[in-house]
Protein backbone atom coordinates (compact mmCIF):
# COMPACT_ATOMS: atom_id res chain seq x y z
CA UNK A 1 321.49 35.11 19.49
CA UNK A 2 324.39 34.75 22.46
CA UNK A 3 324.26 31.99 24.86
CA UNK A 4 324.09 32.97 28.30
CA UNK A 5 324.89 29.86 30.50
CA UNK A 6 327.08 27.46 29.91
CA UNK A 7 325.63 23.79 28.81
CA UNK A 8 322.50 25.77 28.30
CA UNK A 9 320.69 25.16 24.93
CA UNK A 10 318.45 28.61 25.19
CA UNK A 11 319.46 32.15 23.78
CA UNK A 12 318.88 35.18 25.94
CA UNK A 13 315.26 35.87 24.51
CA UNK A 14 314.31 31.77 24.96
CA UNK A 15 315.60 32.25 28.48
CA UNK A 16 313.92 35.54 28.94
CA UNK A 17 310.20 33.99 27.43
CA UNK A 18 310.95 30.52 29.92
CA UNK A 19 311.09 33.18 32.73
CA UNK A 20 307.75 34.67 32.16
CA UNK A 21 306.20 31.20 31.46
CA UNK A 22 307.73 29.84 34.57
CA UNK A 23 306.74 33.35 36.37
CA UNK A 24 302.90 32.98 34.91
CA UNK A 25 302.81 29.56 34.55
CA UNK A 26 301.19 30.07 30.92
CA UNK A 27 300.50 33.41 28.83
CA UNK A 28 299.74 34.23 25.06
CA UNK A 29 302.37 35.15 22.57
CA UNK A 30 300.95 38.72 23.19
CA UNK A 31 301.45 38.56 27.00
CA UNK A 32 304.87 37.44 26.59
CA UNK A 33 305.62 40.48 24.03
CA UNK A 34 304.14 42.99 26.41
CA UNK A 35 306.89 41.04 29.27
CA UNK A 36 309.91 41.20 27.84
CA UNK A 37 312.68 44.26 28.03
CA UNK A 38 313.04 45.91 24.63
CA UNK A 39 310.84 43.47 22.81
CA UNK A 40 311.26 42.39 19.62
CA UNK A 41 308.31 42.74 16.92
CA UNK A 42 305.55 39.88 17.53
CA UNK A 43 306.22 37.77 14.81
CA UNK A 44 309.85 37.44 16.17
CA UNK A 45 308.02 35.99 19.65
CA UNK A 46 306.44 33.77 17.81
CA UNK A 47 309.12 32.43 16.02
CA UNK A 48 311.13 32.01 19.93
CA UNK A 49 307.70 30.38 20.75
CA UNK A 50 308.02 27.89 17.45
CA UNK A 51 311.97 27.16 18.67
CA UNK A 52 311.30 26.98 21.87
CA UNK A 53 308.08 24.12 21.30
CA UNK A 54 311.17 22.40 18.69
CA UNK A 55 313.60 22.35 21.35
CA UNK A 56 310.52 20.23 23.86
CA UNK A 57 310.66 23.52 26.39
CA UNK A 58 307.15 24.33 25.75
CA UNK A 59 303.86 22.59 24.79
CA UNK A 60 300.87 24.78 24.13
CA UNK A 61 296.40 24.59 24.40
CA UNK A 62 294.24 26.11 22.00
CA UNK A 63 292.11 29.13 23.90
CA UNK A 64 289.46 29.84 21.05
CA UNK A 65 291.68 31.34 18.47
CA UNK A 66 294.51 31.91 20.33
CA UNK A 67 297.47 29.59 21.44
CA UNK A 68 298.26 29.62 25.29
CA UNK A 69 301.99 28.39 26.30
CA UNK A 70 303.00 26.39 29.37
CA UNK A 71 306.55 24.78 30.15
CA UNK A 72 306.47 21.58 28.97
CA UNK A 73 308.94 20.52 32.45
CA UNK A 74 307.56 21.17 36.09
CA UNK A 75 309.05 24.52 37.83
CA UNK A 76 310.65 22.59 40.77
CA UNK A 77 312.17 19.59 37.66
CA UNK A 78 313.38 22.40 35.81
CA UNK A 79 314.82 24.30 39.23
CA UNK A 80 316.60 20.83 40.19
CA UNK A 81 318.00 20.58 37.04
CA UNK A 82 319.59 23.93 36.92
CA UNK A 83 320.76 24.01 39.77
CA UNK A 84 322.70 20.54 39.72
CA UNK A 85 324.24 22.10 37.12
CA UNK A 86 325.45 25.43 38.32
CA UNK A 87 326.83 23.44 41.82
CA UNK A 88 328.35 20.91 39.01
CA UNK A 89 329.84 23.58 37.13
CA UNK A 90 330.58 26.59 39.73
CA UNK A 91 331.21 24.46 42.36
CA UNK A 92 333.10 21.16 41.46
CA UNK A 93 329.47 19.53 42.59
CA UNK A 94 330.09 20.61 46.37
CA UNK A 95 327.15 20.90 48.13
CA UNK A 96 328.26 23.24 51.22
CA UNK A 97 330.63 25.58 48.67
CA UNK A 98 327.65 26.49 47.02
CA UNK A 99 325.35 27.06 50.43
CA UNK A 100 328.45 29.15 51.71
CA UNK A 101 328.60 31.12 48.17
CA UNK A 102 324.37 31.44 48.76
CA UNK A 103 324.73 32.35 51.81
CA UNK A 104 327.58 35.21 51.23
CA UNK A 105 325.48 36.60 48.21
CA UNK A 106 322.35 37.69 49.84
CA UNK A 107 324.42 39.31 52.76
CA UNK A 108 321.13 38.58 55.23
CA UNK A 109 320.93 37.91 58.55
CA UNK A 110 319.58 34.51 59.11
CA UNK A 111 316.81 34.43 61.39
CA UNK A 112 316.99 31.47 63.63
CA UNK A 113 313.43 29.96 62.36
CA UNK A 114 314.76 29.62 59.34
CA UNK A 115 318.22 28.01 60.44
CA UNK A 116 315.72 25.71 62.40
CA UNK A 117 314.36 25.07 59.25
CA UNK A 118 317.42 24.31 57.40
CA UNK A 119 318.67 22.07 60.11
CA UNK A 120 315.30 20.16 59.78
CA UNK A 121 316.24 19.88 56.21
CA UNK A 122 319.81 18.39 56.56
CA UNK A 123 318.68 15.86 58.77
CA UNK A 124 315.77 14.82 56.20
CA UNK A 125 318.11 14.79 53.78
CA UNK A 126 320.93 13.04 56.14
CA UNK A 127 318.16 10.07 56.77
CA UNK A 128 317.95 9.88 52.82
CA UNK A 129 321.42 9.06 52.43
CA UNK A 130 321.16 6.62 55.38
CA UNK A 131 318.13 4.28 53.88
CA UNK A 132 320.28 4.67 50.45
CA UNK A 133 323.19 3.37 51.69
């Protein structure tokens, strides 16, 4: 299977079943078959699934007969760490080069309650750094 991001252990399909985990927040090996674009037959799911539990990605509860699958890491963990890495990697770890790349890419207007917002944010984050230091 190809590798689609750079220091990123997961093939396409393991990214593409940690998507609809992280989208559902849990689902059957079923659920995830009827998910995924051109999917593969069930016992190659469960086989990701198997990999997937190997590799410490997922952890899973028994529902009757059935297995029900959950990322093992937090959304907003798993979000920080991926994106630490892509401003690492993309960006030479600057902080505003990536916020001006974001900001070019979705080609939006921002409103001013949400510059308000980010402003808010920067200074929370400014204070951080402060007490840190």
């Amino acid at each position: 299977m190809s590798r689609t991001r750079p220091g990123d252990d997961l093939s396409r399909r393991e990214r593409q079943v940690m998507d609809i985990l992280y989208r559902r927040g849990h689902a059957t090996a079923n659920e995830i078959l009827d998910e995924l674009p051109d999917p593969p037959s069930y016992s190659a799911v469960r086989s990701i699934l198997r990999i997937l539990g190997e590799k410490g990605r997922i952890r899973h509860r028994d529902d009757g007969t059935r297995y029900v699958y959950l990322p093992a890491t937090p959304a907003e963990k798993a979000r920080n760490g991926v994106l630490r890495r892509v401003v690492q990697t993309y960006f030479g770890g600057s902080m505003e080069d990536a916020l001006t790349a974001l900001l070019r890419l979705t080609d939006a207007e921002v409103g001013e309650a949400e510059l308000q917002r980010l402003r808010e944010k920067i200074r929370a984050a400014e204070a951080r750094d402060t007490r840190e230091e």
